[in-house]
Protein backbone atom coordinates (compact mmCIF):
# COMPACT_ATOMS: atom_id res chain seq x y z
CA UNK A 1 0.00 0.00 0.00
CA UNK A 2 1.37 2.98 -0.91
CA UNK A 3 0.25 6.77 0.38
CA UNK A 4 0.16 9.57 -1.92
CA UNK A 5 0.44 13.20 -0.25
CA UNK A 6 0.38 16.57 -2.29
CA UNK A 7 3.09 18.55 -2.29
CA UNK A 8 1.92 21.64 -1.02
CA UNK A 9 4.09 22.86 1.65
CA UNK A 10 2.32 24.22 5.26
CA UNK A 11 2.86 27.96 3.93
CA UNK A 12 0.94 27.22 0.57
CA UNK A 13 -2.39 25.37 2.21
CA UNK A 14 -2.51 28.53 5.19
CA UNK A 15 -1.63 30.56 2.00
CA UNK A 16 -4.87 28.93 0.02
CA UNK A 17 -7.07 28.92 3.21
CA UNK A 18 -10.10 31.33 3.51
CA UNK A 19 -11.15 33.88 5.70
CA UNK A 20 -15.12 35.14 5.94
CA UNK A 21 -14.31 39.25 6.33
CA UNK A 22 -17.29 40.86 7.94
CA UNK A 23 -18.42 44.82 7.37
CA UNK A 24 -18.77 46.35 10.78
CA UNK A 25 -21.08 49.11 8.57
CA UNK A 26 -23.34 47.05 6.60
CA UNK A 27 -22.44 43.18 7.79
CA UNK A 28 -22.08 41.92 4.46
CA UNK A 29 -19.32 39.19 4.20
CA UNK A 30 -17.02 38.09 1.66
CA UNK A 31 -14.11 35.23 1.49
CA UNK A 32 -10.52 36.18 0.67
CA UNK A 33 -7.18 33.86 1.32
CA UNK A 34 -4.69 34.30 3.32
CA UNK A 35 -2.31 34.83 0.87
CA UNK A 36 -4.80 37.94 -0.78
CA UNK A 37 -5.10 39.34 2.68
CA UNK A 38 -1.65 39.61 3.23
CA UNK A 39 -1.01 41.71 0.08
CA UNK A 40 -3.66 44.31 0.90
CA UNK A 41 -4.17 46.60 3.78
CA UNK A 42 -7.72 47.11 3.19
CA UNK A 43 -10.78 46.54 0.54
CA UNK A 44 -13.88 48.19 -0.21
CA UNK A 45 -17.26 46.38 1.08
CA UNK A 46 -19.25 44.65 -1.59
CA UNK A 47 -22.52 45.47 0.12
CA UNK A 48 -22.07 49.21 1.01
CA UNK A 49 -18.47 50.33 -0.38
CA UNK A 50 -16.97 51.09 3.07
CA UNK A 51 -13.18 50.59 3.47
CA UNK A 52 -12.60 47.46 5.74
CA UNK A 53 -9.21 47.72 7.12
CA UNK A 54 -7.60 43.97 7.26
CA UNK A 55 -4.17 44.54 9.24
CA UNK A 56 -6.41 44.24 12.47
CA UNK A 57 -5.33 42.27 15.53
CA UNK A 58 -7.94 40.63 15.47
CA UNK A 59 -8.02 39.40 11.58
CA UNK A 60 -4.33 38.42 11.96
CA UNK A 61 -4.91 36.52 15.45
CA UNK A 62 -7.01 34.40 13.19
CA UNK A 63 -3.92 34.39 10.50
CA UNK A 64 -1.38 33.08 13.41
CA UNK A 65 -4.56 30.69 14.42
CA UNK A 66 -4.65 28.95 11.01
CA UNK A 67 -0.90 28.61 10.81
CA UNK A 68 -0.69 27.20 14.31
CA UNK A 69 -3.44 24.36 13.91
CA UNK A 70 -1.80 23.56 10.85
CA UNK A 71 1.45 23.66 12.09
CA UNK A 72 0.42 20.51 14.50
CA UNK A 73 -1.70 18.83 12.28
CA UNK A 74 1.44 18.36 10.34
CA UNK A 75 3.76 17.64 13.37
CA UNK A 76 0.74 14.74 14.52
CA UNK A 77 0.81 13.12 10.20
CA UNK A 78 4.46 13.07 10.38
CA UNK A 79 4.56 11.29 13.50
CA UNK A 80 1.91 8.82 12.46
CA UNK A 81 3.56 8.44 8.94
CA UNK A 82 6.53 7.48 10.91
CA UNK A 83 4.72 5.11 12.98
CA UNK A 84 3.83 3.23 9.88
């Protein structure tokens, strides 16, 4: 038996992951990666065209989250893999 595993690295997937971004105006939401939140600062609402600011503490708590969980979830396969 033979496992086959992608090659995306742990940077890539947290890279690819989405994040629901909320307007504190109007509540609309819309998905964006990682990776697109990192390269902007801020976007315009699609519901109400307020600017939603996305360097907050709290959006990149969420960031540090994502990259944690899936920092271990790659530390627990390897060990496993080992196992086998």
């Amino acid at each position: 038996m033979r496992l086959s595993v992608g090659t995306e690295t742990i940077a890539e997937i947290v890279s690819a992951y989405e994040l629901t971004i909320s307007c504190e105006k109007c509540s609309a939401q819309s998905q964006r990666t990682i990776g697109w939140i990192r390269l902007h600062r801020d976007m315009k609402c699609p519901g109400c065209d307020a600017v939603i600011v996305l360097n907050t503490s709290r959006i990149t708590g969420t960031i540090r989250s994502v990259e944690r969980r899936l920092g271990d979830l790659q530390t627990q396969l390897t060990e496993r893999i080992r196992k086998l």
